[in-house]
C-alpha atoms as a PDB file:
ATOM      1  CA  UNK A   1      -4.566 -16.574  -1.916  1.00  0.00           C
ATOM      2  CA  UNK A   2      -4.299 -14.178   1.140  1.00  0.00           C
ATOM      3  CA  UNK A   3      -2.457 -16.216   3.815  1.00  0.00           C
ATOM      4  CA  UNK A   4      -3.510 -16.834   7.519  1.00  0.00           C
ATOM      5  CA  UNK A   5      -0.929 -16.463  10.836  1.00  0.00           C
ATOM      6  CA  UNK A   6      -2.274 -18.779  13.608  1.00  0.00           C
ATOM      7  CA  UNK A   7      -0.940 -19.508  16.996  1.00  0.00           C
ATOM      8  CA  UNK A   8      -2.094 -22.479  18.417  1.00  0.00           C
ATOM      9  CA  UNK A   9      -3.133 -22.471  22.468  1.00  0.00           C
ATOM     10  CA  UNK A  10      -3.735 -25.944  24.271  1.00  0.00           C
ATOM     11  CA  UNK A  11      -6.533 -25.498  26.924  1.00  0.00           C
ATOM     12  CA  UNK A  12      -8.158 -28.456  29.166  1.00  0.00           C
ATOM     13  CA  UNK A  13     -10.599 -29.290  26.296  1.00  0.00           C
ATOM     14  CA  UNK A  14      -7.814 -29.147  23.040  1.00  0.00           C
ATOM     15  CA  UNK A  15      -5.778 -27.268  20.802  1.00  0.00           C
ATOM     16  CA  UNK A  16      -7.453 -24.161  19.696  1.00  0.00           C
ATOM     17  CA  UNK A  17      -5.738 -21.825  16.797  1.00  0.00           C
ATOM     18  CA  UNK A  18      -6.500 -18.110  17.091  1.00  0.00           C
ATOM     19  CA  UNK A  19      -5.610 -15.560  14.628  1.00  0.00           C
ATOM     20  CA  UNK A  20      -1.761 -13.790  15.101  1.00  0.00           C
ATOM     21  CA  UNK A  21      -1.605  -9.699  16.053  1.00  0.00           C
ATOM     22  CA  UNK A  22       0.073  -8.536  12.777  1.00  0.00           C
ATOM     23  CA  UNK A  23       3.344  -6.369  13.588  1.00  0.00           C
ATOM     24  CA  UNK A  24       2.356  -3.445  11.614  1.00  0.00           C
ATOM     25  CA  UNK A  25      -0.938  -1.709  11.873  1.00  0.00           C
ATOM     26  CA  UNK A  26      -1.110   0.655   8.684  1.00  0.00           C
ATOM     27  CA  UNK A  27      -3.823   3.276   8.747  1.00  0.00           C
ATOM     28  CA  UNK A  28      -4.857   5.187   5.867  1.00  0.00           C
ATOM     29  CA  UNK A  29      -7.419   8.430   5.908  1.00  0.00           C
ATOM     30  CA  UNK A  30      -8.921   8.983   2.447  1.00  0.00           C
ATOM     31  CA  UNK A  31     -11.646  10.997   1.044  1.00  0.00           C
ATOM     32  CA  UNK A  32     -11.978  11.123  -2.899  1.00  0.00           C
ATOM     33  CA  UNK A  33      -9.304   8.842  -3.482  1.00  0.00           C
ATOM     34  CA  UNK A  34     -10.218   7.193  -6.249  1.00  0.00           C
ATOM     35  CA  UNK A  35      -6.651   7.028  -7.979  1.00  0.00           C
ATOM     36  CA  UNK A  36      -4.312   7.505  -5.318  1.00  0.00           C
ATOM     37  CA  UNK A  37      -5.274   4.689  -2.804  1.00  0.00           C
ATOM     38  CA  UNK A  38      -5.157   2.083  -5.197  1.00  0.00           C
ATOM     39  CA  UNK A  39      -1.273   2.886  -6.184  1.00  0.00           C
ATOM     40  CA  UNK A  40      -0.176   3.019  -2.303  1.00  0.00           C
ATOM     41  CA  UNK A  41      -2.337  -0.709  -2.064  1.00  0.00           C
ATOM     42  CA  UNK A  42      -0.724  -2.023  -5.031  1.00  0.00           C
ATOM     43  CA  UNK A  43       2.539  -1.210  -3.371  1.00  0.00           C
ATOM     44  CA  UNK A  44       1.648  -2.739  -0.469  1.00  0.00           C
ATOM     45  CA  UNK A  45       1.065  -5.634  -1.250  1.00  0.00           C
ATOM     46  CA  UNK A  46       4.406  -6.128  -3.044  1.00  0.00           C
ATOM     47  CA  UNK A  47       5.994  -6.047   0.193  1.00  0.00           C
ATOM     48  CA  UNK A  48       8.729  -8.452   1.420  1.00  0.00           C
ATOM     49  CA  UNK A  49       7.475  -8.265   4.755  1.00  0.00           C
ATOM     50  CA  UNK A  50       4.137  -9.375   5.006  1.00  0.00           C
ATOM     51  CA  UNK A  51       3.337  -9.329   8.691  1.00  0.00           C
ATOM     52  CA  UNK A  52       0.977  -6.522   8.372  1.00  0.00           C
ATOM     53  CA  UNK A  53      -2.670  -5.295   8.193  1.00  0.00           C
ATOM     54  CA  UNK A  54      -4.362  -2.487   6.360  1.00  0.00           C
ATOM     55  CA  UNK A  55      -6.784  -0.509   7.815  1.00  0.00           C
ATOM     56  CA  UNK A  56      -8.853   2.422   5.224  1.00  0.00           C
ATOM     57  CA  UNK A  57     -10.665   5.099   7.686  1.00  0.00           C
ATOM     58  CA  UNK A  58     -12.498   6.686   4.740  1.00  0.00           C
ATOM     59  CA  UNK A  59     -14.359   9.576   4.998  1.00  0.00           C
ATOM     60  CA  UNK A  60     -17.685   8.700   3.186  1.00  0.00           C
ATOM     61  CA  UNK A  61     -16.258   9.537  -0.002  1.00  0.00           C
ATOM     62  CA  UNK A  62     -18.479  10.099  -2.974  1.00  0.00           C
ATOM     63  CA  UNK A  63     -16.423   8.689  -5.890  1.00  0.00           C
ATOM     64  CA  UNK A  64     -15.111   5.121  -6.398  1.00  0.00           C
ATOM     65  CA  UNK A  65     -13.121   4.943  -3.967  1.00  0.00           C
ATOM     66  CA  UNK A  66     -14.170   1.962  -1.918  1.00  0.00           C
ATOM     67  CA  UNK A  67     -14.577   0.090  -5.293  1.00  0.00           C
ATOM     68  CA  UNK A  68     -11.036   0.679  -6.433  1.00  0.00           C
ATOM     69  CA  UNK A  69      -9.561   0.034  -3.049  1.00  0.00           C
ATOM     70  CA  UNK A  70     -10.963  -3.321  -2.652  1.00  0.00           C
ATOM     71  CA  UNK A  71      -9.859  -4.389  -5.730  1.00  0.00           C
ATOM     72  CA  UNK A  72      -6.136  -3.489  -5.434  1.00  0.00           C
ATOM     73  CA  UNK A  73      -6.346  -5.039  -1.643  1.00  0.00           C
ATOM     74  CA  UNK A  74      -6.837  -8.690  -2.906  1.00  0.00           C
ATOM     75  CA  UNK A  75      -3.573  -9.511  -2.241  1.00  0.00           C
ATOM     76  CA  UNK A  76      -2.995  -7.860   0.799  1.00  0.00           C
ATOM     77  CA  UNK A  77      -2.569 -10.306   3.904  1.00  0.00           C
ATOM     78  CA  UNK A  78      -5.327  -8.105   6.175  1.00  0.00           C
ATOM     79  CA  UNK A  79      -7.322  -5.643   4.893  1.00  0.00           C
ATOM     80  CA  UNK A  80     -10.580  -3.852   6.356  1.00  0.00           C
ATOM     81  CA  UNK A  81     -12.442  -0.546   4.766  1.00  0.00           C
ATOM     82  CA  UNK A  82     -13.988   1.638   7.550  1.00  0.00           C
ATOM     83  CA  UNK A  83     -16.659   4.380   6.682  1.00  0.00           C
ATOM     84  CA  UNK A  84     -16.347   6.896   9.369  1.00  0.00           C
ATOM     85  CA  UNK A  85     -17.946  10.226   8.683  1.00  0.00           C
ATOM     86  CA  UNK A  86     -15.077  12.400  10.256  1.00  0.00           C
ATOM     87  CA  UNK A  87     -14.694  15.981  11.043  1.00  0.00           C
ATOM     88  CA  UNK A  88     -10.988  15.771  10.471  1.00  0.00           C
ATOM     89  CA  UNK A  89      -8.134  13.319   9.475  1.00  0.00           C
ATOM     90  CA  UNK A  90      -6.760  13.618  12.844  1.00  0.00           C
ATOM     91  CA  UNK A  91     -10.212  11.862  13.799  1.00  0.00           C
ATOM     92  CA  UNK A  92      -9.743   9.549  10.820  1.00  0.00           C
ATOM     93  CA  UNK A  93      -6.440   8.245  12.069  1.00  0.00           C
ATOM     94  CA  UNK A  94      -7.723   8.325  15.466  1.00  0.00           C
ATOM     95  CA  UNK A  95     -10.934   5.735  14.427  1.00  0.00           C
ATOM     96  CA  UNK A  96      -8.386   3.742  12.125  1.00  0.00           C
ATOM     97  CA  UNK A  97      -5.765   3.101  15.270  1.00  0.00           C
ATOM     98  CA  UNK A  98      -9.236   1.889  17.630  1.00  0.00           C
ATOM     99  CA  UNK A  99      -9.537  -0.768  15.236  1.00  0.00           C
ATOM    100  CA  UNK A 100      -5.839  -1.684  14.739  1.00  0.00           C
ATOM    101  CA  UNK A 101      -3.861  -4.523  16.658  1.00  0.00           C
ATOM    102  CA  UNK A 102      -0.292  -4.583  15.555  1.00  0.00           C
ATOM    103  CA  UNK A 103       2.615  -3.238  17.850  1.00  0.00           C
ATOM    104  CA  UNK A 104       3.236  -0.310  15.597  1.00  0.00           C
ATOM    105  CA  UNK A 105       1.039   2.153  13.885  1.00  0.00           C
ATOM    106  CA  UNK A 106       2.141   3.303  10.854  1.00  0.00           C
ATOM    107  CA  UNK A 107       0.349   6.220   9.406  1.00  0.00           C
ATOM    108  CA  UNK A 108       0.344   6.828   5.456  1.00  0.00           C
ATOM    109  CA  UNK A 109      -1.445   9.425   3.598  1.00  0.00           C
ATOM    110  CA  UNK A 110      -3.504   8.278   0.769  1.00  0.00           C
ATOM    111  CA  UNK A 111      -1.144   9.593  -1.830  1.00  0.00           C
ATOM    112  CA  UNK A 112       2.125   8.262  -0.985  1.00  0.00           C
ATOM    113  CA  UNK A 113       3.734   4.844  -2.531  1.00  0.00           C
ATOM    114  CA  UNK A 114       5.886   2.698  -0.132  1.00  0.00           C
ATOM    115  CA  UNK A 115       8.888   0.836  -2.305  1.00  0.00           C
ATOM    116  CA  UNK A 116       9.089  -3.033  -1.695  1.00  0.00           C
ATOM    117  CA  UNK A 117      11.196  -3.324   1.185  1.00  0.00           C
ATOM    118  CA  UNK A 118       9.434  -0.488   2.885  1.00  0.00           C
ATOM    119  CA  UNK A 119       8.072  -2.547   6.292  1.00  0.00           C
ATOM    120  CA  UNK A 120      11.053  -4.813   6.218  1.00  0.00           C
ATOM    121  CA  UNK A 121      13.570  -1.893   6.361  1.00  0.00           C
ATOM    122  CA  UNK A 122      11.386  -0.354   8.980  1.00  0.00           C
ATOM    123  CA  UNK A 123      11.376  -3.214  10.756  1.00  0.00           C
ATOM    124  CA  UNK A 124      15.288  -3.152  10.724  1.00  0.00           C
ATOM    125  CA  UNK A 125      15.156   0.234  12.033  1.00  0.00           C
ATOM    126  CA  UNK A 126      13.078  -0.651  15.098  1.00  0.00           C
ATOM    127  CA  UNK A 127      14.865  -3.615  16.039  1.00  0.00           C
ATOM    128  CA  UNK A 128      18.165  -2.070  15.668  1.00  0.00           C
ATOM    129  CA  UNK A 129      17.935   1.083  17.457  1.00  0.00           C
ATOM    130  CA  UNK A 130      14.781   0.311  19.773  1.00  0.00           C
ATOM    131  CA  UNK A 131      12.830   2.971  18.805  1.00  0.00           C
ATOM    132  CA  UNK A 132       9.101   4.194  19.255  1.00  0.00           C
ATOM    133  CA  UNK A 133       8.429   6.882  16.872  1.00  0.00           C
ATOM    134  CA  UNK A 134      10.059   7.282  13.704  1.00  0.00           C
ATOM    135  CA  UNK A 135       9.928   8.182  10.066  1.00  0.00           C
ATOM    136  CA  UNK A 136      11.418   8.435   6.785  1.00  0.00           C
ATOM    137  CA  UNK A 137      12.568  11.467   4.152  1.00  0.00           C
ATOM    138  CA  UNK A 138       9.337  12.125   1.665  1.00  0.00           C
ATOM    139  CA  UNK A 139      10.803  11.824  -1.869  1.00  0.00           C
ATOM    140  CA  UNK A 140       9.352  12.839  -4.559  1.00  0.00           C
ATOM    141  CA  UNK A 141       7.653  10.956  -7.106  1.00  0.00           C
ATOM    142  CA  UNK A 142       8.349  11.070 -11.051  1.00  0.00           C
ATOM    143  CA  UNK A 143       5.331  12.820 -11.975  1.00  0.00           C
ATOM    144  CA  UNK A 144       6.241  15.401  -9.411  1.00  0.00           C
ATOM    145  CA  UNK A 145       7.859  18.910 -10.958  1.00  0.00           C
ATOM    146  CA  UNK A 146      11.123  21.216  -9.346  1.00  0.00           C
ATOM    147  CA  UNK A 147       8.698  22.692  -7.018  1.00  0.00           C
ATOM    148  CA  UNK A 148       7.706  19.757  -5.203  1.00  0.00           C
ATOM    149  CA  UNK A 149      10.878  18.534  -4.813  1.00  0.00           C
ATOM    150  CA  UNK A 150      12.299  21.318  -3.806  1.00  0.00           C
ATOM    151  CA  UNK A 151       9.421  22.264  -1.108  1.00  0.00           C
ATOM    152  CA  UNK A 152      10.186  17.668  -0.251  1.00  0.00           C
ATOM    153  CA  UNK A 153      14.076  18.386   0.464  1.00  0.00           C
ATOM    154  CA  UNK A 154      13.575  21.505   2.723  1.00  0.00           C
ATOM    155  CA  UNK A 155      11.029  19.561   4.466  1.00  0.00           C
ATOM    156  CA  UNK A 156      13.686  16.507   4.702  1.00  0.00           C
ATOM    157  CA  UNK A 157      16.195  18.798   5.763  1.00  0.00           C
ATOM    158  CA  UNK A 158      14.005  20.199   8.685  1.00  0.00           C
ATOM    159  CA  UNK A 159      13.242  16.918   9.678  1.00  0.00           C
ATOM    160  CA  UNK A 160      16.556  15.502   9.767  1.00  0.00           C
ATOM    161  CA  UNK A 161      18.540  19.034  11.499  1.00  0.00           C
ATOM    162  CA  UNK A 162      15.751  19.486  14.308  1.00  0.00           C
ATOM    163  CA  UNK A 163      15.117  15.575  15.192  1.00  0.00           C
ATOM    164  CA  UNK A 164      17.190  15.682  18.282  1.00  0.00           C
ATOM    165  CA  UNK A 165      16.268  19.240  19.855  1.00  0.00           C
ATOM    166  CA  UNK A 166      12.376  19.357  18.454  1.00  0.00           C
ATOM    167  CA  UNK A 167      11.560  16.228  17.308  1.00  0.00           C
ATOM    168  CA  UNK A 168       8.671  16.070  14.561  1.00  0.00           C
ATOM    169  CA  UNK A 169       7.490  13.169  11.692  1.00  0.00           C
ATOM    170  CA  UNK A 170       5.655  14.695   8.365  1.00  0.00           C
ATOM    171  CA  UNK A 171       2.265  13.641   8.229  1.00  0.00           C
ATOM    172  CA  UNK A 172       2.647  11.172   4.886  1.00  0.00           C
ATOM    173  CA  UNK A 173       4.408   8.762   6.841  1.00  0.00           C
ATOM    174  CA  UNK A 174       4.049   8.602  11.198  1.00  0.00           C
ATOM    175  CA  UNK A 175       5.234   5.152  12.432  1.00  0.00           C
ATOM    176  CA  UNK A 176       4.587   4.916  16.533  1.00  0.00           C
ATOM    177  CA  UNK A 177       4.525   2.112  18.612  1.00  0.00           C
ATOM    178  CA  UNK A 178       0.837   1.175  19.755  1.00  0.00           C
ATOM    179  CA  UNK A 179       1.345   1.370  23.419  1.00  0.00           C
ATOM    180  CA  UNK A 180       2.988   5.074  23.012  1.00  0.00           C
ATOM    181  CA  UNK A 181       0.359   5.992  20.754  1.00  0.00           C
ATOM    182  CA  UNK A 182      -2.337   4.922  23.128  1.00  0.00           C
ATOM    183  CA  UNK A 183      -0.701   6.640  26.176  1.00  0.00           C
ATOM    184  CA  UNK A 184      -0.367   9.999  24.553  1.00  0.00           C
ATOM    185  CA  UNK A 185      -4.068   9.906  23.420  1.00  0.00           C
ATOM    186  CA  UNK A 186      -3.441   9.569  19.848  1.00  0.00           C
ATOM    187  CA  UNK A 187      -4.376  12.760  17.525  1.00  0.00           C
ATOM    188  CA  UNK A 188      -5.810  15.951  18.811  1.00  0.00           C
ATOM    189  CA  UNK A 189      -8.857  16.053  16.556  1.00  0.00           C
ATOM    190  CA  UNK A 190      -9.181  19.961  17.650  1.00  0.00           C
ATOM    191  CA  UNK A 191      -6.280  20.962  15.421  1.00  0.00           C
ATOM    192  CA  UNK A 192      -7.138  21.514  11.800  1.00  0.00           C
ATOM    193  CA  UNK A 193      -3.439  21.728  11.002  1.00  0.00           C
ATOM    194  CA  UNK A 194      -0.831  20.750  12.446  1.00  0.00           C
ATOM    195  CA  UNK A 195      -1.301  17.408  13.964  1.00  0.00           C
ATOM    196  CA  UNK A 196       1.733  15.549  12.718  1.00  0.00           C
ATOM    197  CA  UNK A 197       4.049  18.211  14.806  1.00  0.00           C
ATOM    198  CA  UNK A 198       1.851  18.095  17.764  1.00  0.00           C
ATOM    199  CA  UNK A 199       1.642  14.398  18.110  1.00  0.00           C
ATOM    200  CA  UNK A 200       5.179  14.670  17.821  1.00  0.00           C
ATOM    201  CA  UNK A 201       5.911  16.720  20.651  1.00  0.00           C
ATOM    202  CA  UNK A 202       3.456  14.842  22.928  1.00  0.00           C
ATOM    203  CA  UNK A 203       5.888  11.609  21.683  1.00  0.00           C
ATOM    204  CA  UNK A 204       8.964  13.847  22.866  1.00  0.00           C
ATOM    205  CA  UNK A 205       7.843  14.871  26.229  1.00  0.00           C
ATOM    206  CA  UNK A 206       7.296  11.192  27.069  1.00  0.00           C
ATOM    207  CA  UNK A 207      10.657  10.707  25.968  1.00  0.00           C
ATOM    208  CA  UNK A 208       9.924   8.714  23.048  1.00  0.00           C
ATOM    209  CA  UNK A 209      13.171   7.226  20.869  1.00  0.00           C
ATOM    210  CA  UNK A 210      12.871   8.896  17.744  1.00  0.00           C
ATOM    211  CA  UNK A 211      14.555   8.878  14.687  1.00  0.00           C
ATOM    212  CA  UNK A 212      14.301  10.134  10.981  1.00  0.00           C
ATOM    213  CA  UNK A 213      16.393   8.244   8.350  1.00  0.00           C
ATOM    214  CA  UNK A 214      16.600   8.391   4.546  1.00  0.00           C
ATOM    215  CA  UNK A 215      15.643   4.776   3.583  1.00  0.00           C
ATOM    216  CA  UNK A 216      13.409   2.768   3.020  1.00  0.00           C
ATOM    217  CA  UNK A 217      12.024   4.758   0.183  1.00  0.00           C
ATOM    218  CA  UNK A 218       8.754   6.796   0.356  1.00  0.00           C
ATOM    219  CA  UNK A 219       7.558   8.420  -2.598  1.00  0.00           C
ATOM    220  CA  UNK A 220       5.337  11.361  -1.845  1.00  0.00           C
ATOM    221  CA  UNK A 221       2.822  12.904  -3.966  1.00  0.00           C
ATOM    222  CA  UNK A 222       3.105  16.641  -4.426  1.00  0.00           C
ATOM    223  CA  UNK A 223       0.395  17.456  -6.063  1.00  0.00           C
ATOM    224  CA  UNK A 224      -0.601  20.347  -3.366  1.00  0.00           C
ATOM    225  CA  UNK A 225       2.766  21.999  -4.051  1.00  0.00           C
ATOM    226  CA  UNK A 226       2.246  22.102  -7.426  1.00  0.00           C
ATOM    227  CA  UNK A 227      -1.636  23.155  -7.584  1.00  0.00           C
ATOM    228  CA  UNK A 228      -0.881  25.771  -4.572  1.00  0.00           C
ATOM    229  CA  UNK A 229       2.843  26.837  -5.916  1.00  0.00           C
ATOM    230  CA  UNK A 230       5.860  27.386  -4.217  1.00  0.00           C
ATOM    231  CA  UNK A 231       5.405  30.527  -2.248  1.00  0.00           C
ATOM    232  CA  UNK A 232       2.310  29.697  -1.300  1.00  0.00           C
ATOM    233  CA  UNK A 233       2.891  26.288   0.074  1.00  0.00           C
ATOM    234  CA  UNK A 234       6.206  27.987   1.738  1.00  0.00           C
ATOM    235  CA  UNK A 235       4.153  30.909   3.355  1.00  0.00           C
ATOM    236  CA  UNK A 236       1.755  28.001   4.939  1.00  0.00           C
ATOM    237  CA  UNK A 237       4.127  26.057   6.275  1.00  0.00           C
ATOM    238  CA  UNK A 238       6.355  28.899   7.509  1.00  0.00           C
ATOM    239  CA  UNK A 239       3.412  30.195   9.637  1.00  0.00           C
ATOM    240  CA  UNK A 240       2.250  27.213  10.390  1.00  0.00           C
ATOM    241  CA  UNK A 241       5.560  26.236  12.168  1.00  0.00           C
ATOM    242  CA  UNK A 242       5.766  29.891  13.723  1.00  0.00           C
ATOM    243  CA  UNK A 243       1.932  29.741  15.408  1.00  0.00           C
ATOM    244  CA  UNK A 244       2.763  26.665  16.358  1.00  0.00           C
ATOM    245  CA  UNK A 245       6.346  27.439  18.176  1.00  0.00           C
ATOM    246  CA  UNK A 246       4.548  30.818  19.937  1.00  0.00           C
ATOM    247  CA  UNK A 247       0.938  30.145  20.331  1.00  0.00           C
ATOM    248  CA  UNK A 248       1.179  26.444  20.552  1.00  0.00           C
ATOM    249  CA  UNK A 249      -1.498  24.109  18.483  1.00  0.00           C
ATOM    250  CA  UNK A 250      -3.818  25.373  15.565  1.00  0.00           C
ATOM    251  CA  UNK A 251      -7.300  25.147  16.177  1.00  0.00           C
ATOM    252  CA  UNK A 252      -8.945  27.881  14.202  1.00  0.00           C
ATOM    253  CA  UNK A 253      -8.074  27.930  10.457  1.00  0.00           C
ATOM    254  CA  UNK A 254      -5.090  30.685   9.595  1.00  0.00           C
ATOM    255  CA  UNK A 255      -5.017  29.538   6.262  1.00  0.00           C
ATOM    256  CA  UNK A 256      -7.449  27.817   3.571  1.00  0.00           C
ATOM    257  CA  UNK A 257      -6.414  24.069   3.495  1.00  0.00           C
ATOM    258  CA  UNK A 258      -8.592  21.652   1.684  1.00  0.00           C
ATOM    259  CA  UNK A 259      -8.241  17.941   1.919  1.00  0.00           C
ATOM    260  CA  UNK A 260      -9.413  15.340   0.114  1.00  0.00           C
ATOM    261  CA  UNK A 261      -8.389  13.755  -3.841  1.00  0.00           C
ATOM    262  CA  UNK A 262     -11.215  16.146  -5.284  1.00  0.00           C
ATOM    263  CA  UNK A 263      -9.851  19.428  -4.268  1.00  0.00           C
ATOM    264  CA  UNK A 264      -7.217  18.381  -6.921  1.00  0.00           C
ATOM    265  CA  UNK A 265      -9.157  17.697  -9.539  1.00  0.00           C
ATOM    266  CA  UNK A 266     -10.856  21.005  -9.646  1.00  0.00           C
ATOM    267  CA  UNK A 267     -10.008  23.896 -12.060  1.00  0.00           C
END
């Protein structure tokens, strides 16, 4: 049984009990996620911390999705499945966080698995260093082969060398505090790649306390690595980062970048 955090408010006429704003707002994009979402559900709702809500912006997916999430919710404390038909998943995130109403926004991709003490350790984090943007190193998970963990520990190693001079959270895993969020104008739905470093430097010219650290553990699929192969998913990112650092944000394609859980599934 899911449970229920009330506050209770006495007015003139009695005590009335109104529902508690969850300290974690998670927000998950997904299109064709069918086997993925459930696995990232099903790990949260083994978590320690359980003073969260779950919000699915999916992206009228056509397989069984919806079914499979619902299902691996059940034990979830707050859980709500939006159908948005979205251009983008910067738009995705964007119509997830309008519907959200924790303090922080935590931003997962579809494919990633949080371990138990994920929030709670995150929590820790915040508390102890007062911060309102942060995230975590993307490990690998076991199905994942030498080139995805290779391409996962040069992208930890960026993250972790550059996050006091150029700030910048992978897109698996953005946490951001609601109000900052809000204030920055969440995602620029414009950019078709890209967001997760933009958002980041709009968090850095406001001066946002930011912070990468190792733990709590995030296992990230790398499925796109392998499909795409190392050079390939090196030469993206490379020019990605360079356009980005000379022309500022991408908003006409450079590169072919498919999204969704069937673009993997096809030969």
């Amino acid at each position: 049984m899911l449970s229920l955090q009330v506050e209770v408010i006495i007015l003139p006429t009695g005590f009335v009990t109104v529902p508690m704003k969850p300290f974690f707002s998670i927000i998950i994009p997904s299109l064709n996620e069918e086997v993925n979402l459930p696995i990232l559900l099903n790990s949260l709702a083994r978590q320690t911390f359980r003073d969260f809500e779950v919000i699915t912006s999916d992206c009228l997916s056509k397989d069984n999705t919806k079914i499979n999430a619902e299902k691996a919710a059940k034990q979830i404390p707050s859980f709500t499945f939006l159908s948005y038909k979205s251009k983008n998943v910067s738009a995705a995130r964007n119509f997830g966080a309008s519907k959200a109403t924790g303090e922080f926004l935590i931003f997962f991709d579809a494919d990633v698995q949080a371990s138990p003490d994920f929030l709670e350790g995150i929590k820790r984090h915040i508390d102890e260093s007062g911060l309102d943007f942060l995230t975590v190193w993307n490990r690998p998970t076991k199905e994942s082969n030498l080139t995805g963990k290779v391409v996962l520990a040069l992208l930890n190693s960026a993250m972790t060398v550059t996050q006091k001079i150029k700030p910048a959270a992978n897109g698996p895993c953005i946490i951001m505090k609601k109000n900052l969020f809000k204030k920055i104008k969440g995602f620029d739905d414009e950019i078709v790649f890209g967001e997760d470093y933009d958002i980041s430097q709009k968090a850095h010219k406001q001066k946002a306390r930011f912070a990468v650290f190792p733990k709590p553990y995030l296992y990230v699929s790398t499925r796109r690595f392998e499909k795409e192969g190392f050079f390939l998913s090196l030469y993206k990112s490379g020019r990605a980062l360079l356009h980005q650092l000379f022309f500022g944000p991408i908003r006409k394609s450079i590169f072919k970048y498919e999204m969704g859980g069937h673009y993997f599934k096809e030969d």
